[in-house]
Protein backbone atom coordinates (compact mmCIF):
# COMPACT_ATOMS: atom_id res chain seq x y z
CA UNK A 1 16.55 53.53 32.04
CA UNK A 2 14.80 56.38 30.70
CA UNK A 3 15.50 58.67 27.63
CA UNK A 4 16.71 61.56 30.06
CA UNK A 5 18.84 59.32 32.09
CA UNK A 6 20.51 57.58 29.25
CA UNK A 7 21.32 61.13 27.56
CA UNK A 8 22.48 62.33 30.54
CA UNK A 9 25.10 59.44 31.39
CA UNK A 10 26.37 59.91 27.94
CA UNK A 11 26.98 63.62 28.17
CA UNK A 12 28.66 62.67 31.49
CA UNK A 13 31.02 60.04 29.83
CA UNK A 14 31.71 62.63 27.29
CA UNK A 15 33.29 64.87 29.62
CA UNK A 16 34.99 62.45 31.53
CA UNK A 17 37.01 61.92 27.97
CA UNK A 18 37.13 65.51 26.94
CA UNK A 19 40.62 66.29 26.27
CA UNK A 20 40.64 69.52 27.64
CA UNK A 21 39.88 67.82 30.94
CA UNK A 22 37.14 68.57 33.45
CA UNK A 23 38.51 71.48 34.70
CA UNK A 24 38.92 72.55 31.13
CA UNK A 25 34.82 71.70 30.70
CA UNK A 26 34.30 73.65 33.48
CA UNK A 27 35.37 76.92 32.34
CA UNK A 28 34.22 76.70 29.26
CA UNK A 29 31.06 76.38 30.46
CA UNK A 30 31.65 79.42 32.50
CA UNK A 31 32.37 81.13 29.88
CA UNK A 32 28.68 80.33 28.21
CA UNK A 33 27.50 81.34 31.53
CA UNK A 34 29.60 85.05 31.32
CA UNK A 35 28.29 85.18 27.84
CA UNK A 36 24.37 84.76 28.98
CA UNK A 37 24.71 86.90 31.57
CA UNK A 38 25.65 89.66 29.30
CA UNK A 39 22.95 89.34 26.96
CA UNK A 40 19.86 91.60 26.44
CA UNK A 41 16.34 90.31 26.66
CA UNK A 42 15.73 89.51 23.52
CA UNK A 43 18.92 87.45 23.00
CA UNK A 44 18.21 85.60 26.30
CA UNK A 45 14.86 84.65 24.83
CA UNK A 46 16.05 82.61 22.05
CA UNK A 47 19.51 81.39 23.78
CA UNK A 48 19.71 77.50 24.61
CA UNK A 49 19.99 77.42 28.17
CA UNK A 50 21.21 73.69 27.78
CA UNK A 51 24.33 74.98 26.79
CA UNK A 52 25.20 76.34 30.31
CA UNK A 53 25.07 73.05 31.84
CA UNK A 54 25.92 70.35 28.87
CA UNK A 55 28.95 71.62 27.20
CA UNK A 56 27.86 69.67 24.27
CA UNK A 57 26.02 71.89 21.74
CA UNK A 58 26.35 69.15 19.47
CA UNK A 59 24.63 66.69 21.90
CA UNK A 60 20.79 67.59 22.26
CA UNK A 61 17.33 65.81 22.85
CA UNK A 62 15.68 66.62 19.84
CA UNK A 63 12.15 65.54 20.01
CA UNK A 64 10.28 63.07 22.30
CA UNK A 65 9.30 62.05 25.68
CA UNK A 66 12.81 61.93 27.95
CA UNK A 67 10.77 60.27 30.72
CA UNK A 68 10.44 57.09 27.94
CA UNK A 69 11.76 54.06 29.23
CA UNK A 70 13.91 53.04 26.79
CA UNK A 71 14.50 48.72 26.06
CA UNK A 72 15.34 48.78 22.58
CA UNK A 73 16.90 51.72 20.08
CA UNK A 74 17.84 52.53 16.89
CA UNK A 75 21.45 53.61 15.86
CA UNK A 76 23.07 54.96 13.07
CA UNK A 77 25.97 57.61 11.91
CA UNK A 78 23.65 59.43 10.36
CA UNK A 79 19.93 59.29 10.94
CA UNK A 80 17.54 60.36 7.83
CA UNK A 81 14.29 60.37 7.18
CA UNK A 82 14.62 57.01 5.52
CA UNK A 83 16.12 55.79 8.83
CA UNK A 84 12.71 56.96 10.71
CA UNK A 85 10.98 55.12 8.47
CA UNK A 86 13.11 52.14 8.99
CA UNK A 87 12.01 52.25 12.51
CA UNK A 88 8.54 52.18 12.09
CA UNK A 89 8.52 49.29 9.20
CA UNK A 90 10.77 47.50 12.50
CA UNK A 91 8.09 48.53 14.32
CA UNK A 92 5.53 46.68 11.99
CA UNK A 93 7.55 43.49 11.81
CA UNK A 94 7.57 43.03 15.82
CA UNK A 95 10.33 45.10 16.59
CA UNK A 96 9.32 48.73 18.37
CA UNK A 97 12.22 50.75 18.81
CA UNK A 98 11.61 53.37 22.06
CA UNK A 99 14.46 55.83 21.02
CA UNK A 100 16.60 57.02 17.93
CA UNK A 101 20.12 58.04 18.24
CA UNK A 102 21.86 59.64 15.36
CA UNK A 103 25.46 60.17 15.84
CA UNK A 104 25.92 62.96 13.74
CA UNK A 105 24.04 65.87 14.74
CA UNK A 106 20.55 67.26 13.41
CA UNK A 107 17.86 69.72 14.22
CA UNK A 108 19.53 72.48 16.57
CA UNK A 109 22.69 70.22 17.14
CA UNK A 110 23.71 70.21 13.76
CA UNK A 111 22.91 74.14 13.60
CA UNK A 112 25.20 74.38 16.77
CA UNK A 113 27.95 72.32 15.45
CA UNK A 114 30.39 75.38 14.99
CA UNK A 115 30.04 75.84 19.07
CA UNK A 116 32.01 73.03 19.54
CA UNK A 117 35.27 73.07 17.78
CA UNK A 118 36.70 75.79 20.27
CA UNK A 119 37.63 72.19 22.00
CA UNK A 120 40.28 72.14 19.65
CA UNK A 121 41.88 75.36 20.85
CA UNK A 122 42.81 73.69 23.68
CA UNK A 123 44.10 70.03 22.21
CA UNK A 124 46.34 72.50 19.96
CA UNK A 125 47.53 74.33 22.73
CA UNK A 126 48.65 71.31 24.45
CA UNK A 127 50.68 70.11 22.03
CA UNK A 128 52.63 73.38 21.23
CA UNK A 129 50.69 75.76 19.29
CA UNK A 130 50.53 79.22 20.95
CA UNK A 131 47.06 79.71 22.20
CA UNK A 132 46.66 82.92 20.68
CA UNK A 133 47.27 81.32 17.42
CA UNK A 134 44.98 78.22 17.77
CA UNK A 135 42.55 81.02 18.95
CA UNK A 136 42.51 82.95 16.03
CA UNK A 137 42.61 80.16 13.51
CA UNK A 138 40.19 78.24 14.86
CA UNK A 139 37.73 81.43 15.60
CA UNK A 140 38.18 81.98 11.14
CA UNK A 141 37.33 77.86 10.94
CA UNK A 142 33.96 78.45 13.36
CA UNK A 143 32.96 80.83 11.03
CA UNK A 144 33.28 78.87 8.03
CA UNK A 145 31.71 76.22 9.28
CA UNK A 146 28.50 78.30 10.63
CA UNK A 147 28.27 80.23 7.30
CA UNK A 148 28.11 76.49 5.31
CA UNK A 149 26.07 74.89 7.69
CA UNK A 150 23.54 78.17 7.75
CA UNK A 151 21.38 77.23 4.47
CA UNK A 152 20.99 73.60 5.44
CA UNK A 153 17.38 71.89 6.18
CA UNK A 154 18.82 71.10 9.61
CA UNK A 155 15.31 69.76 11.32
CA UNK A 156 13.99 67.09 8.67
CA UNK A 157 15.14 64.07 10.64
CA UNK A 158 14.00 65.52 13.54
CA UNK A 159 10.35 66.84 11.64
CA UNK A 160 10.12 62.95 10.27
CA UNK A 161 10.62 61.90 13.85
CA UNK A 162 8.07 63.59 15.73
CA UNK A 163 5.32 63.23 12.86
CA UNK A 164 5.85 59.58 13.41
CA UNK A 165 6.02 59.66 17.48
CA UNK A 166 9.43 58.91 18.03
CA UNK A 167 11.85 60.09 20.43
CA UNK A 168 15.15 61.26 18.91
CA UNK A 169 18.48 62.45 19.73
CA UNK A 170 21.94 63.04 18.75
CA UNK A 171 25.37 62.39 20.69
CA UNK A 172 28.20 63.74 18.67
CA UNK A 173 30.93 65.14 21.06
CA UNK A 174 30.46 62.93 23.53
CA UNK A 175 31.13 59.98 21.32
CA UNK A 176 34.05 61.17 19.40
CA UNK A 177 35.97 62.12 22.90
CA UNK A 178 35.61 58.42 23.72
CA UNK A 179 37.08 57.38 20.57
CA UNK A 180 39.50 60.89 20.74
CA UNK A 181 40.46 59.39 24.26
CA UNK A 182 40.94 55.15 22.90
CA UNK A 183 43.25 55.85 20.13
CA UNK A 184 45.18 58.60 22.62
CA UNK A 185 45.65 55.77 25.12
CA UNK A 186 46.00 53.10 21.81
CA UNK A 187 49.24 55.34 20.75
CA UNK A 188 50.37 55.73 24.21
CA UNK A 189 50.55 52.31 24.54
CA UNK A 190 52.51 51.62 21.67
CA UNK A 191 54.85 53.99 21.08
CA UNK A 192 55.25 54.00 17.62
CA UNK A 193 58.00 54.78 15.48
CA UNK A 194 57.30 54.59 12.14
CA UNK A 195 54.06 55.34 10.10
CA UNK A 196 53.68 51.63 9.65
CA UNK A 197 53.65 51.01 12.89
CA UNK A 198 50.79 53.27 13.70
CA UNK A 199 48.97 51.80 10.99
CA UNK A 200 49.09 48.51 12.45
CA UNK A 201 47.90 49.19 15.63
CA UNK A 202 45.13 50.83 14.48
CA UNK A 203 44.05 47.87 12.57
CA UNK A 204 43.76 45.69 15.18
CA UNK A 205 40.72 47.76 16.18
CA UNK A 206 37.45 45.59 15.65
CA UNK A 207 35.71 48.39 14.12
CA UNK A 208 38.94 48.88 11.87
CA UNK A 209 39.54 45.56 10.55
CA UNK A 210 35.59 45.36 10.00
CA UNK A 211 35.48 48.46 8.21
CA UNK A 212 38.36 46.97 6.13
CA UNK A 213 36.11 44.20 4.87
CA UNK A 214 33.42 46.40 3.98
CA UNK A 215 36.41 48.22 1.28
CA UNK A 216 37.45 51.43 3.85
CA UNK A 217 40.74 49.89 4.88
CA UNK A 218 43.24 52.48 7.15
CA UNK A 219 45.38 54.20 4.31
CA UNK A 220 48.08 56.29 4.47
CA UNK A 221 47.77 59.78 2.48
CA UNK A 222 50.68 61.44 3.13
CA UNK A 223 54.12 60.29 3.84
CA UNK A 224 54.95 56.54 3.04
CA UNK A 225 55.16 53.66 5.58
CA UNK A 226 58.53 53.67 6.53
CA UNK A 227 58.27 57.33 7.33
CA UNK A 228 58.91 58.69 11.04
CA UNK A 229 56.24 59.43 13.10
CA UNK A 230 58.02 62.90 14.84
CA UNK A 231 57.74 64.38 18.16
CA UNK A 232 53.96 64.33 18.20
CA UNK A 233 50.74 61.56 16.60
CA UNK A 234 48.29 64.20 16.83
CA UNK A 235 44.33 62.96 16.66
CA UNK A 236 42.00 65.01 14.78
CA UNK A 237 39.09 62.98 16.08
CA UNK A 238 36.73 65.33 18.48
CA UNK A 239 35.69 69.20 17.92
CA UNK A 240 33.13 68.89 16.17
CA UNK A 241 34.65 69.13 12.02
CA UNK A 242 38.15 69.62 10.75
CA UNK A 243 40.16 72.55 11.37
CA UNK A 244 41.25 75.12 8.96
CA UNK A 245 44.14 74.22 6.52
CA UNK A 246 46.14 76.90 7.96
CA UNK A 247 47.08 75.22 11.18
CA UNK A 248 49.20 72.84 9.61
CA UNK A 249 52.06 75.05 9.03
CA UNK A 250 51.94 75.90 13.09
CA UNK A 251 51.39 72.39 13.87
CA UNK A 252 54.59 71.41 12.46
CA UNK A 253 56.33 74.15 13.96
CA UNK A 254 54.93 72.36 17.35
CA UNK A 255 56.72 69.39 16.46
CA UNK A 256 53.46 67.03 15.09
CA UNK A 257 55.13 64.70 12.44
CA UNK A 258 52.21 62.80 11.91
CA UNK A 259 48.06 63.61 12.17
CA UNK A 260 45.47 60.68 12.66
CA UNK A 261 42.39 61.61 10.93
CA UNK A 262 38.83 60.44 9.68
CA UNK A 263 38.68 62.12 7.05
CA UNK A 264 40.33 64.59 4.94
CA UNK A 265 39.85 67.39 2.08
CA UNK A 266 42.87 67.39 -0.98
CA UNK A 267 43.51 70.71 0.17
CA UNK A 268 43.98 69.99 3.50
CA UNK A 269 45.96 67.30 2.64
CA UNK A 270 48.26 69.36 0.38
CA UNK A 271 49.10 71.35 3.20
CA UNK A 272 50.09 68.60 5.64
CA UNK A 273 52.09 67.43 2.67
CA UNK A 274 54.22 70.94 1.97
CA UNK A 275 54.70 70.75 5.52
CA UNK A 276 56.18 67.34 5.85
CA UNK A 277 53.68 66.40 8.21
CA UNK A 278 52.51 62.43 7.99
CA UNK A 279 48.68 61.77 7.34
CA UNK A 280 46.56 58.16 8.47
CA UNK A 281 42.75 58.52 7.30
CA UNK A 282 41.36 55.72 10.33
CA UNK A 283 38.18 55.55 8.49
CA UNK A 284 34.89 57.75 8.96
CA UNK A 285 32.57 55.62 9.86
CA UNK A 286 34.80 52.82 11.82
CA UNK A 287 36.22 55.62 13.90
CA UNK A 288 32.50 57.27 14.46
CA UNK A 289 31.53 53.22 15.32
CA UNK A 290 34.45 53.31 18.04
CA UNK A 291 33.36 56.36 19.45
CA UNK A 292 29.73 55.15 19.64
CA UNK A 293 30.20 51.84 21.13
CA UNK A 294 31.95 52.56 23.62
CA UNK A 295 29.05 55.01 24.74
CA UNK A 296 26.32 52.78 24.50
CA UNK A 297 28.74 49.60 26.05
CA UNK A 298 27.19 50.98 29.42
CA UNK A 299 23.48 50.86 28.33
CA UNK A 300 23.16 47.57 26.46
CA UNK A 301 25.02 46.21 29.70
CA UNK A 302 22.17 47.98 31.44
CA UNK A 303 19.52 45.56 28.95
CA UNK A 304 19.19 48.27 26.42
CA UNK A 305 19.14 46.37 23.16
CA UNK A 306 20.66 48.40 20.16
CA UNK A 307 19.74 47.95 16.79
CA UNK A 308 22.62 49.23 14.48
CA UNK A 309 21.55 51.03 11.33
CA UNK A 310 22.88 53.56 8.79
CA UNK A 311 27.36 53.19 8.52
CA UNK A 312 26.84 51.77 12.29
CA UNK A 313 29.51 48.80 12.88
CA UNK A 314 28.64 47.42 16.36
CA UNK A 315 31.27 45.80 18.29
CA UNK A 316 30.61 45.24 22.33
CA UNK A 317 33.07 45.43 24.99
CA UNK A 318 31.47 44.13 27.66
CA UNK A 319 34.39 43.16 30.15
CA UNK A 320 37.93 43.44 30.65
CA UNK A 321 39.59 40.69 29.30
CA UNK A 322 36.64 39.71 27.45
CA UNK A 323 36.93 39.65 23.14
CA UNK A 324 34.83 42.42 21.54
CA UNK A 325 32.22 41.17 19.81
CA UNK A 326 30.73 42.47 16.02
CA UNK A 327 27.67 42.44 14.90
């Protein structure tokens, strides 16, 4: 499988997860396409064309050859310099990793991330929020986000990467609507009452109890565990980075009693609290492990060997039936 192909699959898998659905995918990316086609020469010039086709801007090829055939990779959460570096002292010891795949984005990925979180218009819409409220907040929380992100050295894992010759990319989105789209089907399944018994079926997620034993155990943050879930377990897994603090209050209006999240800021967490609404942290990096293996399930089935690095906890699924296995 090649670098291009194995991208590729993964964007597909993302959107075949996406919560908004495909048709949802679909016109968002005609609505990149409405937005290009209004722009003046200059703008064109500098516009990422990828985003009219991957709806991902999150997701990219960063630097590389895409036509590299790809047997064994390197994968982390977060891939640093130090990480590139890790792959070529691999290298040295008999070990030559064809591709890099950070989870969380870098180079014009991370400087994209913003793009993204309109995704969450629509999960808040579906569960109650008017959409011209979810609109507006979430248009505020994009620009947050952009502003912070804007002074950041957003190409140095990516600069490291092609000084040394490697091929490099990110899949953020993609992975955390797989994970987004487990735990949805996780809570469907179960049916949960009580805060406690969310808690427990989360923790019977290989990546969960694993994280648990490295000291990032599921917690509850709000609420207690005897406290009633509500109406709605909302996930704030996928969309790129949390939403503003100000949703909460319309979020409980909506009828969410309790919110699933990775991670969490006091003040946010304040403001689920004044509004009664229940909070599980399901750790960062376990739930950014789910996300990931079940992406790259396809390709090490496929012979890819992965090589887990960097917050990574590896678990394979590779049948039905069949016990997931850590590494």
């Amino acid at each position: 499988m090649t670098v291009a192909e194995l991208f590729e699959r993964a964007i597909r898998s993302g959107i075949a997860a996406d919560p908004r659905g495909r048709d949802g995918v679909v016109a968002a990316l005609r609505r990149e396409r409405k937005q290009y086609d209004g722009l003046g020469r200059h703008d064109r010039d500098v516009f990422d064309e990828e985003r009219l086709t991957n709806p991902y801007a999150d997701s990219r090829l960063l630097t590389g050859d895409a036509a590299k055939t790809v047997k064994r990779m390197l994968v982390g959460i977060d891939i640093h310099p130090a990480e590139v570096l890790l792959s070529a002292e691999l290298e040295r010891r008999g070990q030559p990793i064809d591709l890099i795949v950070a989870h969380h984005p870098e180079g014009k990925g991370l400087a994209a991330l913003d793009q993204v979180m309109d995704l969450q218009t629509d999960v808040f819409a579906e569960q109650g929020v008017p959409i011209n409220i979810a609109h507006a907040l979430m248009r505020k929380r994009m620009g947050q986000v952009a502003r912070g992100l804007s002074p950041e050295n957003h190409h140095q894992s990516v600069d490291a990467a092609a000084l040394l010759g490697y091929t490099f990319l990110c899949l953020h989105t993609p992975a955390d609507n797989r994970a987004w789209r487990f735990m949805q089907q996780l809570l469907d399944r179960h049916a949960a009452e009580t805060v406690a018994e969310v808690v427990e079926a989360i923790q019977q997620v290989p990546e969960y109890e694993q994280a648990a034993l490295r000291g990032t155990p599921v917690q509850v943050v709000v609420g207690s565990p005897d406290s009633r879930t509500g109406k709605t377990v909302a996930l704030e897994f996928t969309g790129g980075t949390n939403f503003g603090k100000e949703m909460y209050e319309h979020l409980a209006r909506a009828g969410v009693g309790t919110i699933i999240s990775m991670h969490m800021r006091e003040e946010h967490r304040d403001e689920a609290e004044k509004n009664h609404i229940n909070v599980i942290i399901a750790p960062h990096m376990a739930s950014d492990s789910l996300g990931m293996n079940l992406l790259l399930d396809e390709f090490s089935q496929a012979g890819i060997e992965v090589v887990p690095c960097s917050g990574f906890i590896r678990v394979e699924r590779k049948r039905r039936g069949r016990k997931p296995r850590s590494k």
